[in-house]
N, C-alpha and C. Protein backbone atom coordinates (compact mmCIF):
# COMPACT_ATOMS: atom_id res chain seq x y z
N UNK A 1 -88.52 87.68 141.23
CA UNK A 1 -87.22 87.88 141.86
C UNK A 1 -86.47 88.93 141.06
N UNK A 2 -85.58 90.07 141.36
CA UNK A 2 -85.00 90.90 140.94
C UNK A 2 -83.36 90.34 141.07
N UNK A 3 -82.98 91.54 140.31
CA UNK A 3 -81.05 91.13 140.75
C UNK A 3 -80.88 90.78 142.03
N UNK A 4 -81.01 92.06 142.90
CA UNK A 4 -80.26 92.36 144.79
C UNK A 4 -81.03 90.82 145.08
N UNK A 5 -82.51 90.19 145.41
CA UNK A 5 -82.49 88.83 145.81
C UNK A 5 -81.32 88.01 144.62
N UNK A 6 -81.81 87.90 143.84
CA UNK A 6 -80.80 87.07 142.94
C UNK A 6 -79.39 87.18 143.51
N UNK A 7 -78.67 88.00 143.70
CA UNK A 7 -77.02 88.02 144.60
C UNK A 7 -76.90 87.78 145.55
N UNK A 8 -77.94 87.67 146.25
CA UNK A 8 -78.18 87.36 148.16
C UNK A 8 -78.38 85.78 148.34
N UNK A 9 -78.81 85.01 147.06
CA UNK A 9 -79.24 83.86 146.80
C UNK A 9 -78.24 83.12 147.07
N UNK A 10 -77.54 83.33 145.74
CA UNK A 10 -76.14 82.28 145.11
C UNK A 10 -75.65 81.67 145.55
N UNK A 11 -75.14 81.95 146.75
CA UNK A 11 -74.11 80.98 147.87
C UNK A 11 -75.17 79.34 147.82
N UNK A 12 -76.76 79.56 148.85
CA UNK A 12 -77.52 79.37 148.74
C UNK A 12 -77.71 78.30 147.53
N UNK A 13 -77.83 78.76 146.30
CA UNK A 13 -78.52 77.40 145.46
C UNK A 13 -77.41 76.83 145.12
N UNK A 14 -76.23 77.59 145.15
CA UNK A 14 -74.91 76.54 144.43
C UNK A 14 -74.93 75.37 145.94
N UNK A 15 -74.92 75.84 147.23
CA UNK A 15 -74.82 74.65 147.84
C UNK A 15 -76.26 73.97 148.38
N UNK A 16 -77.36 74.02 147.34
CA UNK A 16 -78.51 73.05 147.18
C UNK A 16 -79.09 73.17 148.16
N UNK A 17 -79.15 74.44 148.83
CA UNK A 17 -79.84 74.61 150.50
C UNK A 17 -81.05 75.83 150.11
N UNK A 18 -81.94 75.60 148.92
CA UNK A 18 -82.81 76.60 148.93
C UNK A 18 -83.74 75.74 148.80
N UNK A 19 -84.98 76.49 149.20
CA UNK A 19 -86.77 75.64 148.87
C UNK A 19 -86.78 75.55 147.88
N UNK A 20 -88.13 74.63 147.55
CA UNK A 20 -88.09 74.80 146.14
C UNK A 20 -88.80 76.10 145.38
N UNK A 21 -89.95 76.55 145.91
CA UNK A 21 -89.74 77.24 145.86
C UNK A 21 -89.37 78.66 145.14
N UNK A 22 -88.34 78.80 145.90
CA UNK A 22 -87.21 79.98 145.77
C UNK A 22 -86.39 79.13 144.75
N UNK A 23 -86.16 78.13 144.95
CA UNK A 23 -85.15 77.63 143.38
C UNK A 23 -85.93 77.75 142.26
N UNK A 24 -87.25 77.25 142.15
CA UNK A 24 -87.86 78.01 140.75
C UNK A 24 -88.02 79.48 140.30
N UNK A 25 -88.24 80.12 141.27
CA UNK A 25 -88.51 81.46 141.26
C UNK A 25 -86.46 81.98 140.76
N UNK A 26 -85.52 81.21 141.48
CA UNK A 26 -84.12 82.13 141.05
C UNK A 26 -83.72 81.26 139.96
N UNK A 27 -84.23 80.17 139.54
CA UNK A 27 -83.92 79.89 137.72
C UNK A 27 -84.65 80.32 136.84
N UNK A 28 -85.79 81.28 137.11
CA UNK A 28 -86.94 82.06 136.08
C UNK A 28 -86.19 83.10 136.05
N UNK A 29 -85.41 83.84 137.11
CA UNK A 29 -84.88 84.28 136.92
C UNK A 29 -83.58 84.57 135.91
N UNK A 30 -83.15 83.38 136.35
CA UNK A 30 -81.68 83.13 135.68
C UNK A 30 -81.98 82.82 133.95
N UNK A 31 -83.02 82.71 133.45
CA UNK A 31 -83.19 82.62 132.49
C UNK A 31 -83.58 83.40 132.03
N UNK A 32 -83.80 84.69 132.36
CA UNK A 32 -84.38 86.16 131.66
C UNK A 32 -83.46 86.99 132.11
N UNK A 33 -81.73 86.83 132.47
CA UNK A 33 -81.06 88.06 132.89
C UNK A 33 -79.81 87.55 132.56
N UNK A 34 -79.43 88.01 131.28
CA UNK A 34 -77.95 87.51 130.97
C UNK A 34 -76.61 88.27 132.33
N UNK A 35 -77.26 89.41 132.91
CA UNK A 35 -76.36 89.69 133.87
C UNK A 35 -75.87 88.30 135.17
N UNK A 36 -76.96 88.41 135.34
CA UNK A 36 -77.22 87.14 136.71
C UNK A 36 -76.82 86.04 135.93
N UNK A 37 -76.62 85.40 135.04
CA UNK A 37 -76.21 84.86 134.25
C UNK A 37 -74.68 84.82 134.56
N UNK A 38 -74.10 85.72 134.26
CA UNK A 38 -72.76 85.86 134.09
C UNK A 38 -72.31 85.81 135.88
N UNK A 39 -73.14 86.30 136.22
CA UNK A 39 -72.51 86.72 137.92
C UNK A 39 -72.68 85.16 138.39
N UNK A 40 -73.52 84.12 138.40
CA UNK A 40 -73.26 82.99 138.74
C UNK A 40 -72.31 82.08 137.92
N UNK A 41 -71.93 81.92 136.65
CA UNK A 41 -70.88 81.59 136.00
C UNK A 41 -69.84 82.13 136.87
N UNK A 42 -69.75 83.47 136.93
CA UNK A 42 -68.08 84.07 137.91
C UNK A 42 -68.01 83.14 139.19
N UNK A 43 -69.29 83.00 139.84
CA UNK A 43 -69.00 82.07 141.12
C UNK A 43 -68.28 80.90 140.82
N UNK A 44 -69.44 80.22 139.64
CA UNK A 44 -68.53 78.68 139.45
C UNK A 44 -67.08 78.99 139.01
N UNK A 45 -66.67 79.81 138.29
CA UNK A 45 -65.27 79.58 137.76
C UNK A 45 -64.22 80.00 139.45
N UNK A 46 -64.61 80.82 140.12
CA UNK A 46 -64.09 81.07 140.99
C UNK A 46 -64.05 79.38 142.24
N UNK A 47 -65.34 78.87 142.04
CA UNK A 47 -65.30 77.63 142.61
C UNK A 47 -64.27 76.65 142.05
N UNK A 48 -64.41 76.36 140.94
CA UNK A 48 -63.41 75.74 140.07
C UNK A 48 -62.20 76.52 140.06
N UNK A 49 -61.60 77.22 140.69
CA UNK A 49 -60.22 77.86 140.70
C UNK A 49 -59.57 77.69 141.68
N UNK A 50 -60.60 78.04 142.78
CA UNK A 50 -60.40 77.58 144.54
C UNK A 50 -60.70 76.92 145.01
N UNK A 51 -61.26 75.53 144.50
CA UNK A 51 -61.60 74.04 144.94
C UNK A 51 -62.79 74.63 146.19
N UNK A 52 -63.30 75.30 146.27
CA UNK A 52 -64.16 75.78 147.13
C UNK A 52 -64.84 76.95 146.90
N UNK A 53 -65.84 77.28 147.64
CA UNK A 53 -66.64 78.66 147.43
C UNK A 53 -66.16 79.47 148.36
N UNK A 54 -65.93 79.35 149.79
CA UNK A 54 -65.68 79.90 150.17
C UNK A 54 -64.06 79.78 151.33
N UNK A 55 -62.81 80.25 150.25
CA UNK A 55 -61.75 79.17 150.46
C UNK A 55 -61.07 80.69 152.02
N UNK A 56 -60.88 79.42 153.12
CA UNK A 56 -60.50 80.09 154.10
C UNK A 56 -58.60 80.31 153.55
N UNK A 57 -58.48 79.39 153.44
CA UNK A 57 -56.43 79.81 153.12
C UNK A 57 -56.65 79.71 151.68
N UNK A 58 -56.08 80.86 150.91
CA UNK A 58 -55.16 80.75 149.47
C UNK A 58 -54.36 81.34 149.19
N UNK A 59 -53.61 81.08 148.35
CA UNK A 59 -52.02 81.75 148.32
C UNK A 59 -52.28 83.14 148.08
N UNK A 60 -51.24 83.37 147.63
CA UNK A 60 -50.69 85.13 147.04
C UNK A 60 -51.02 85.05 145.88
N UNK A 61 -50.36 83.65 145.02
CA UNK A 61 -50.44 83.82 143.35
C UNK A 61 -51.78 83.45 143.15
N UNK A 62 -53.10 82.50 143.89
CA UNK A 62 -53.97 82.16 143.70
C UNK A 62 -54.88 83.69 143.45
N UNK A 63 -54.75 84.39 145.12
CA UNK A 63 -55.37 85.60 144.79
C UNK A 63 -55.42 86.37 143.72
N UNK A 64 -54.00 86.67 143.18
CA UNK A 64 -53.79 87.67 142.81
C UNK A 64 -54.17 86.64 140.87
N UNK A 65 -54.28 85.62 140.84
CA UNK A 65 -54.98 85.21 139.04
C UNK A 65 -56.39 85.81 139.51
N UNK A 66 -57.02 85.34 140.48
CA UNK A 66 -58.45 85.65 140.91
C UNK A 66 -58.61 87.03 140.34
N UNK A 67 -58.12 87.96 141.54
CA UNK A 67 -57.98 89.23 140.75
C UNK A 67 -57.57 89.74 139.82
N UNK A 68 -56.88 89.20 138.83
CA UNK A 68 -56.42 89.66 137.42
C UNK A 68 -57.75 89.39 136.23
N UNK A 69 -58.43 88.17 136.98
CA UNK A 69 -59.49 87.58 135.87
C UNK A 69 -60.66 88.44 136.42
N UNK A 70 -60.86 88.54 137.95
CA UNK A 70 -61.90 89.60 137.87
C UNK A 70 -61.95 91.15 137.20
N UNK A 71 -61.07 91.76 136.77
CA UNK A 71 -60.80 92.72 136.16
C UNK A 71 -60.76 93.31 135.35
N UNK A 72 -60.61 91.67 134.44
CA UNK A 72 -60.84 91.58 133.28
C UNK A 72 -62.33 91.38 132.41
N UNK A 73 -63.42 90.92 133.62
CA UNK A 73 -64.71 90.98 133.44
C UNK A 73 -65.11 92.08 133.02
N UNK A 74 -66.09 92.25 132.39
CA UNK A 74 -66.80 93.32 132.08
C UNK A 74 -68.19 93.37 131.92
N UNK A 75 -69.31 94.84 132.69
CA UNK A 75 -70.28 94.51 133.14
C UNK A 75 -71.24 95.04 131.74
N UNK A 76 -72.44 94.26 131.53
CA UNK A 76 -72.71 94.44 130.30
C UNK A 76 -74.15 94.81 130.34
């Protein structure tokens, strides 16, 4: 598995809807790519920020911490 599958995944294994499979193959992954690493950490913290993954209503101030902390990431 490369990055581009690895980002197409994520939604996918965080909500426990992949084969198995493909879940071994994207944690062999996840264990040889501190990038992909970090890019699924950003999901969870974003999950843990927005009580959801994919939040249909959030405020102004919600957005706009979201975007202050994404900004502050840096790609390594």
């Amino acid at each position: 598995m490369d990055c581009v599958d690895f980002v197409e995944l994520v939604t996918d294994f965080l909500d426990g809807a992949m084969p198995q499979e493909q879940e071994r193959r994207f944690v062999e992954h996840l264990a040889e790519c501190s990038g992909c690493e970090r890019y699924l950490d950003q999901y969870r913290q974003t999950i843990a920020t927005t009580g959801e993954l994919t939040p249909d209503h959030i405020s102004d101030d919600a957005r706009q911490h979201l975007l202050a902390a994404f900004k502050g990431w840096q790609r390594q």
